[in-house]
N, C-alpha and C. Protein backbone atom coordinates (compact mmCIF):
# COMPACT_ATOMS: atom_id res chain seq x y z
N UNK A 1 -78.60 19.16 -106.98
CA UNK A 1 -79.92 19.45 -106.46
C UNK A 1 -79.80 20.02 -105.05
N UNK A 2 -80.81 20.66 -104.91
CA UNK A 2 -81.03 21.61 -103.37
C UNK A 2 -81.50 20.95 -102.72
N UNK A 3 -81.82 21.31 -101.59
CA UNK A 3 -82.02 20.64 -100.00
C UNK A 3 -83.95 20.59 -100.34
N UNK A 4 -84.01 22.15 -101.05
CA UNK A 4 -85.71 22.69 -101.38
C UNK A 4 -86.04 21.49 -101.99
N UNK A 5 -85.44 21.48 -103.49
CA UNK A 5 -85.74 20.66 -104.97
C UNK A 5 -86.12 19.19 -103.97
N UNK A 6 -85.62 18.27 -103.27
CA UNK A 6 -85.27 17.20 -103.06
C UNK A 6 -86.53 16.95 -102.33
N UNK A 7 -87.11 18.46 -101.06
CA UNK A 7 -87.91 18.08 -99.98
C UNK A 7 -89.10 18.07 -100.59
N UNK A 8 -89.47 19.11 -101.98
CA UNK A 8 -91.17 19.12 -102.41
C UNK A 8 -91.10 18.43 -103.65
N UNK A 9 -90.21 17.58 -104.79
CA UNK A 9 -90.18 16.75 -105.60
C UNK A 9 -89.91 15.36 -105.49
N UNK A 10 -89.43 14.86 -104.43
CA UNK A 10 -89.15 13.67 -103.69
C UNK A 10 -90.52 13.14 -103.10
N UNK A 11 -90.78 11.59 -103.30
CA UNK A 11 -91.51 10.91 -102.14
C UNK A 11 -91.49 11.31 -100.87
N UNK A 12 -92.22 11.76 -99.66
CA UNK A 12 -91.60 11.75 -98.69
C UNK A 12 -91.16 10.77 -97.89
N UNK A 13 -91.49 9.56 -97.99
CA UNK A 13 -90.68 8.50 -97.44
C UNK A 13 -89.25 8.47 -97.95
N UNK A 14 -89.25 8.31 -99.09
CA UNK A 14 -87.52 8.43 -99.67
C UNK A 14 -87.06 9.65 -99.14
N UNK A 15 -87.60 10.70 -99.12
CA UNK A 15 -86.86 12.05 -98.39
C UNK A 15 -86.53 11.70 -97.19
N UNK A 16 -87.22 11.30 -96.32
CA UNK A 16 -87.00 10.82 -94.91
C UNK A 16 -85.88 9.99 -94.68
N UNK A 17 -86.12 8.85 -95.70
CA UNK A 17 -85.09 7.58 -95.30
C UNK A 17 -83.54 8.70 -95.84
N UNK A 18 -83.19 9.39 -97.15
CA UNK A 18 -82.36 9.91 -97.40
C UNK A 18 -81.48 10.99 -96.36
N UNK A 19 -82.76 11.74 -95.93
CA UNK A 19 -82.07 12.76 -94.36
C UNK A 19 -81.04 11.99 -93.37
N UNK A 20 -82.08 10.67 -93.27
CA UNK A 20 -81.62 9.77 -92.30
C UNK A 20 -80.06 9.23 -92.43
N UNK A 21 -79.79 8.62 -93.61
CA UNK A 21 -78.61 8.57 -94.41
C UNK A 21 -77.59 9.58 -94.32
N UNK A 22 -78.18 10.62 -95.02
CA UNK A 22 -77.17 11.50 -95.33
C UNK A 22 -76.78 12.88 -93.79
N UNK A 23 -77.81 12.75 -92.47
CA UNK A 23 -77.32 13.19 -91.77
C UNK A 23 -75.56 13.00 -91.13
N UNK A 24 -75.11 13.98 -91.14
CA UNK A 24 -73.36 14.11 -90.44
C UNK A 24 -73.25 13.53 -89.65
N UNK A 25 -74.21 13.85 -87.90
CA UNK A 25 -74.21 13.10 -86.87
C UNK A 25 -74.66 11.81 -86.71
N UNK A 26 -75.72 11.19 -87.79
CA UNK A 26 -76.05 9.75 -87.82
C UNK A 26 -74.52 8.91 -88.38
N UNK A 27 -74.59 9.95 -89.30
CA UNK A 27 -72.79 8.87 -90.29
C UNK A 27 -72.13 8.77 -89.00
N UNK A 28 -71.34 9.65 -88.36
CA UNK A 28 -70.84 9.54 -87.05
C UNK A 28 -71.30 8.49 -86.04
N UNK A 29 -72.32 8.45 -86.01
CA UNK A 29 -72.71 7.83 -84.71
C UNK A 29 -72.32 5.70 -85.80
N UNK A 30 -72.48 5.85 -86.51
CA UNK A 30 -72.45 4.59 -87.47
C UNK A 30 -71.38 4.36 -87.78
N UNK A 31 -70.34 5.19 -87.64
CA UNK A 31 -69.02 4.53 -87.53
C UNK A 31 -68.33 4.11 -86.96
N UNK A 32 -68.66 5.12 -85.17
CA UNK A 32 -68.58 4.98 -84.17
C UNK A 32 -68.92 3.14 -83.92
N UNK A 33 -70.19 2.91 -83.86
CA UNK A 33 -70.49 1.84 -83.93
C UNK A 33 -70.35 0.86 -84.74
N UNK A 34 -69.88 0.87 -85.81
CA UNK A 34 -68.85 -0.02 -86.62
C UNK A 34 -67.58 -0.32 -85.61
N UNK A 35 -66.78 0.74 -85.21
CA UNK A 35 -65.39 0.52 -84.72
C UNK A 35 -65.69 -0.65 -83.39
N UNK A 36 -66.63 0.00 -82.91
CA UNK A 36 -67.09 -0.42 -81.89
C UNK A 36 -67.40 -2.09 -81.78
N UNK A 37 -68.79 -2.48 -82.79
CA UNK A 37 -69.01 -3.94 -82.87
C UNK A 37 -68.16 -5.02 -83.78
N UNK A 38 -67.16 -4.26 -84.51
CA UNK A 38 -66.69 -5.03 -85.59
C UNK A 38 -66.49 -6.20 -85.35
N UNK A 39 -65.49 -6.42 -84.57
CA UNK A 39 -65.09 -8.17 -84.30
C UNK A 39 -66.30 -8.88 -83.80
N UNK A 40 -67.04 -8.75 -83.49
CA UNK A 40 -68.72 -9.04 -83.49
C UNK A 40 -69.12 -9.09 -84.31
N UNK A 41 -69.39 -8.41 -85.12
CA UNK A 41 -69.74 -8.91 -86.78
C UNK A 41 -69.11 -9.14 -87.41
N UNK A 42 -68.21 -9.54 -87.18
CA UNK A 42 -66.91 -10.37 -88.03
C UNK A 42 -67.38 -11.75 -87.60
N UNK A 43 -67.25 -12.21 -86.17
CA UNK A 43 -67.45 -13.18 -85.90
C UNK A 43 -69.24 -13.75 -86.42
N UNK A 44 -69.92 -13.30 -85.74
CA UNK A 44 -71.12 -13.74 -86.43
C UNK A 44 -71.66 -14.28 -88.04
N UNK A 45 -70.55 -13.08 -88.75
CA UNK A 45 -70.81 -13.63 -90.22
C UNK A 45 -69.99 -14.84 -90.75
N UNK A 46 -69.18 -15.03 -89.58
CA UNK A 46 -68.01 -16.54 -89.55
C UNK A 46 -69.05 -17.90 -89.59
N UNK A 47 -69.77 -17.42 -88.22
CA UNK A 47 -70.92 -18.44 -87.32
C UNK A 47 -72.05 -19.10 -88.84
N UNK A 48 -72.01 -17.58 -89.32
CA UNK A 48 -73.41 -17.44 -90.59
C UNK A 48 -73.04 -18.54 -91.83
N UNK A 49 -72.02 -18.63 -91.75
CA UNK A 49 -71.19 -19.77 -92.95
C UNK A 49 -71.75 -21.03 -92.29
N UNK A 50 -71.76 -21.47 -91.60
CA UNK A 50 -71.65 -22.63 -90.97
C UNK A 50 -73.09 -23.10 -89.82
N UNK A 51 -73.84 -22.14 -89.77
CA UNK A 51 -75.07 -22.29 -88.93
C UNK A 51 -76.20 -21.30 -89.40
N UNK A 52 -77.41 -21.36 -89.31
CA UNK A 52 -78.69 -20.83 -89.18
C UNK A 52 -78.63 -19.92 -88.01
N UNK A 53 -79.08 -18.39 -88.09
CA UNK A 53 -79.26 -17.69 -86.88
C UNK A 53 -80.80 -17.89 -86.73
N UNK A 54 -81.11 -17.97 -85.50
CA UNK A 54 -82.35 -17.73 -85.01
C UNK A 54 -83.17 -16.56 -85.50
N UNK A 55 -82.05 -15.36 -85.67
CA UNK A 55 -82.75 -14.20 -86.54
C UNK A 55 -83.48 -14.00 -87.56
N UNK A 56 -84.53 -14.41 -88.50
CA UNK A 56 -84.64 -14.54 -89.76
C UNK A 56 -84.74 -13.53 -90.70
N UNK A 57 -84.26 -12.46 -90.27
CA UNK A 57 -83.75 -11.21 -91.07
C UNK A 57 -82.58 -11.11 -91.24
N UNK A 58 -81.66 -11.53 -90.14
CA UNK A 58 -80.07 -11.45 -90.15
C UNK A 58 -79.87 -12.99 -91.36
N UNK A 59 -80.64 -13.56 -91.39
CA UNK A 59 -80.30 -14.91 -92.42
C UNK A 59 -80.57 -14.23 -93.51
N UNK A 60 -81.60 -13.80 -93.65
CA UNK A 60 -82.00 -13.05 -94.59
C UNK A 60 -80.93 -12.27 -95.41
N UNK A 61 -81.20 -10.86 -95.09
CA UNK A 61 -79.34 -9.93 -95.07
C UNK A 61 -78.45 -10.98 -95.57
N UNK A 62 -78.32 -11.62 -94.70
CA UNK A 62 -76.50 -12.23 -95.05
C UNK A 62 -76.48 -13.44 -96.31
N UNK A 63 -77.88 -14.26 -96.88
CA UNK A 63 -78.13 -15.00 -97.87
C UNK A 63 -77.88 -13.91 -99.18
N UNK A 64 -78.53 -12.42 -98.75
CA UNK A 64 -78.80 -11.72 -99.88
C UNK A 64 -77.31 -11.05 -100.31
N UNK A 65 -76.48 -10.84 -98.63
CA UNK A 65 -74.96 -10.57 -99.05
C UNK A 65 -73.83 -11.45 -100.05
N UNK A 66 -74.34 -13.23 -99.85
CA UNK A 66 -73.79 -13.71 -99.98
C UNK A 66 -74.08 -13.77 -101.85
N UNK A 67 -75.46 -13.73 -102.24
CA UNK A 67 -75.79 -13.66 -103.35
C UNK A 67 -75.12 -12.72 -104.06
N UNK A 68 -75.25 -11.34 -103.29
CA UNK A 68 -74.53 -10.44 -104.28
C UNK A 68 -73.18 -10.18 -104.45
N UNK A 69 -72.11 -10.65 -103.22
CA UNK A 69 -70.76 -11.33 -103.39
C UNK A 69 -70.82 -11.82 -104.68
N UNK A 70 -71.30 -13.06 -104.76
CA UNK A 70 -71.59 -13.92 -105.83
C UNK A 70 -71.56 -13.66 -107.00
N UNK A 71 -72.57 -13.08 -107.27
CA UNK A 71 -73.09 -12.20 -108.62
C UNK A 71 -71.75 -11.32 -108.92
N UNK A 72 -70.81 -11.21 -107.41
CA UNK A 72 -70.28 -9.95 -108.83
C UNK A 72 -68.74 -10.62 -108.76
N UNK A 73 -68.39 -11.40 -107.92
CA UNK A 73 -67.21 -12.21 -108.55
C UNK A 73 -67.15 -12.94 -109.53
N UNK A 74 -68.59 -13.49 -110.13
CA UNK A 74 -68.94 -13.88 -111.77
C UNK A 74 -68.88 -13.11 -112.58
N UNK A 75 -69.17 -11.69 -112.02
CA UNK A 75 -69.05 -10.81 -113.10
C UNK A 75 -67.94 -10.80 -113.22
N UNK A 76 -67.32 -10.36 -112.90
CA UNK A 76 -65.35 -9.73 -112.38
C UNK A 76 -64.84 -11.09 -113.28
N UNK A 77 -65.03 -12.62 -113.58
CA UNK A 77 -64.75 -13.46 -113.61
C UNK A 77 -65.10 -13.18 -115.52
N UNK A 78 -66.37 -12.88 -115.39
CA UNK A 78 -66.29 -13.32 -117.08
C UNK A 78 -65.63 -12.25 -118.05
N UNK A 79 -65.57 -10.82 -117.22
CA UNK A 79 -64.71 -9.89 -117.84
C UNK A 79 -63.33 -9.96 -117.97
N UNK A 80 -62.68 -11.25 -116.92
CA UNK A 80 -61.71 -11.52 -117.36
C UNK A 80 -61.49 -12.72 -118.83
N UNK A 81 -62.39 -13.05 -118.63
CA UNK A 81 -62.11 -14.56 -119.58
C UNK A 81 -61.79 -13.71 -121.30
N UNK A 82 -61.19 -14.56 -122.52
CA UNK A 82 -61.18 -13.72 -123.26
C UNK A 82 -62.46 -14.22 -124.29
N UNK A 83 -62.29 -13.42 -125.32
CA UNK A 83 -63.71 -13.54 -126.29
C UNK A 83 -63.24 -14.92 -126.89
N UNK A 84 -64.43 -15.51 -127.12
CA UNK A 84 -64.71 -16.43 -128.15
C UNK A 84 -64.03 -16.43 -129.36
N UNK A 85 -63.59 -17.36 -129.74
CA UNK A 85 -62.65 -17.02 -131.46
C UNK A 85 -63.89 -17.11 -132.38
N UNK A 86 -64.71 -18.00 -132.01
CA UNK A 86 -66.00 -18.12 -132.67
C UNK A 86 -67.17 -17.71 -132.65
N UNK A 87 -67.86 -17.22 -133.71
CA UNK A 87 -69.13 -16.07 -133.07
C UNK A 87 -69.93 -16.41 -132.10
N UNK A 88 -70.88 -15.78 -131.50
CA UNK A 88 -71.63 -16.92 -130.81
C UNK A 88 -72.95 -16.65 -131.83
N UNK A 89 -72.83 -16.25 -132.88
CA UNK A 89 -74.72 -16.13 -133.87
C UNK A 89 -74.35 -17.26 -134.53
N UNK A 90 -73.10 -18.26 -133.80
CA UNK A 90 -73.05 -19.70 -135.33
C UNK A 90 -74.15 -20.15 -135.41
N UNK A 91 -75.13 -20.97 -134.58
CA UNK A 91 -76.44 -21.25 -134.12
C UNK A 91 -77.16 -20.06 -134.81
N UNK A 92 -77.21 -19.26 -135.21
CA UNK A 92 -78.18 -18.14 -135.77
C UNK A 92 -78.14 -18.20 -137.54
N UNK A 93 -79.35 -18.88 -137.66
CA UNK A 93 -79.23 -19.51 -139.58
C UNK A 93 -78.89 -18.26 -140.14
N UNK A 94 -79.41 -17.15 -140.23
CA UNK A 94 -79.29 -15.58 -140.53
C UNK A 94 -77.77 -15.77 -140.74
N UNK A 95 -77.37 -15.50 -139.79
CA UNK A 95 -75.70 -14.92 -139.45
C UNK A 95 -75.18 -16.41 -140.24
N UNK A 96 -75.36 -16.97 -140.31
CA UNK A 96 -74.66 -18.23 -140.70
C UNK A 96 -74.80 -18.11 -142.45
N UNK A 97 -75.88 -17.85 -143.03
CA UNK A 97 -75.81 -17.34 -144.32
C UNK A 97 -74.76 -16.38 -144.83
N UNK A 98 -75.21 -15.35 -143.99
CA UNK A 98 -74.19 -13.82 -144.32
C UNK A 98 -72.47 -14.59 -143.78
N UNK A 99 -72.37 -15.20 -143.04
CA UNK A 99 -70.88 -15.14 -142.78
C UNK A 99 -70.37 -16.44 -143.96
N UNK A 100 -71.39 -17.42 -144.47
CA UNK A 100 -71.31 -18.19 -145.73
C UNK A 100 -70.94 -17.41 -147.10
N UNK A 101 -71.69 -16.41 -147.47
CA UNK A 101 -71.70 -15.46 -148.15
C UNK A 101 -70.40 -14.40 -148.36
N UNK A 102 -69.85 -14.11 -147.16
CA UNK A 102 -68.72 -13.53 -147.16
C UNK A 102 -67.72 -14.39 -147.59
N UNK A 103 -67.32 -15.51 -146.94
CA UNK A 103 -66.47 -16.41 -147.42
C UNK A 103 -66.37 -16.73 -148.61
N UNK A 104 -67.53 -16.54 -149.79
CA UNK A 104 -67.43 -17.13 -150.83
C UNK A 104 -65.84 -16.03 -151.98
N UNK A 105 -65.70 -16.98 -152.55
CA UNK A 105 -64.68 -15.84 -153.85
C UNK A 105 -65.77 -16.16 -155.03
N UNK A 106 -65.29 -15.25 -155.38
CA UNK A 106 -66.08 -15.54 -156.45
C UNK A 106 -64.97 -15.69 -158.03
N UNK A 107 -65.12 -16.61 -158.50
CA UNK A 107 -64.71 -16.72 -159.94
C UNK A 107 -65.37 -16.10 -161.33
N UNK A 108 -64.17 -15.93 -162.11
CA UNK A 108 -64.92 -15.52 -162.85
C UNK A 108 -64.78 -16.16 -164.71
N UNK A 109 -64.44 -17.37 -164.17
CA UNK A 109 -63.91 -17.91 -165.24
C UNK A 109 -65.45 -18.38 -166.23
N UNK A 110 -66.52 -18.90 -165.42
CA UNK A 110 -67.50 -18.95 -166.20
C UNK A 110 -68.40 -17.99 -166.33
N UNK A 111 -67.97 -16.54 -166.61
CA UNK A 111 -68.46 -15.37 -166.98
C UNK A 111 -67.54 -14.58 -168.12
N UNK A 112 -66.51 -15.36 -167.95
CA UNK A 112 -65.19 -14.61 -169.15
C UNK A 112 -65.18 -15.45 -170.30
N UNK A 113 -64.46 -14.74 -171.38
CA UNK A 113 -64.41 -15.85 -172.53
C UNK A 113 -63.04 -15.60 -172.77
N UNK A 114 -62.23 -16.72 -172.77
CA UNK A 114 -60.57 -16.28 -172.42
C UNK A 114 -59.96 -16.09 -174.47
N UNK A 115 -59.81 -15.23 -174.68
CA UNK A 115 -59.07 -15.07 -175.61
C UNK A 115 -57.75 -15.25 -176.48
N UNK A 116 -57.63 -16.38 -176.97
CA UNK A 116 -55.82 -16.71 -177.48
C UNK A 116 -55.07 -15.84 -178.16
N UNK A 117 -54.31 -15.49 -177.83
CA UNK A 117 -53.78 -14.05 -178.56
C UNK A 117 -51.96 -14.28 -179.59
């Protein structure tokens, strides 16, 4: 998509916040200031384990960081585990018929009439 497409089909709030983002000299200036505060926000999010900030946005942020940490080392966690040997539709009467059904053999001795020869 074009710079055009984005500015007259876009929200303009999302256009705005996106410029903002995707400007060269803002990325710059935000890395700059990464290099800059890091061990500062290193330390603070140390403090954040172990105390309440007075901030209640920075608690905020960092509850919602910690959630989504969370969420995805469970994920990462169950994609390792391996599958079930057992279905999980056992609990499902349906599936429990049909997989009854499969199992069966079928004989055919009381459908034949065995012949002495």
């Amino acid at each position: 998509m074009n710079e055009l497409t984005l500015e007259y089909m876009m929200n303009p709030n999302l256009y705005d916040k996106y410029k903002i983002v995707n400007d060269p000299v803002k990325i710059k200036q935000r890395n700059n200031d990464l290099q800059k505060y890091q061990q500062k926000i290193i330390h603070t999010t140390k403090l954040l384990f172990t105390q309440q900030s007075k901030n209640e946005s920075l608690n905020a942020a960092f509850n919602h960081y910690i959630d989504e940490c969370i969420s995805t080392y469970k994920t990462k966690e169950n994609h390792k585990k391996p599958l079930p040997e057992q279905s999980p539709y056992v609990n499902d009467l349906s599936m429990n018929y049909i997989i009854l059904e499969q199992s069966k053999t079928i004989k055919l001795d009381k459908f034949v009439k065995r012949k002495k020869i």
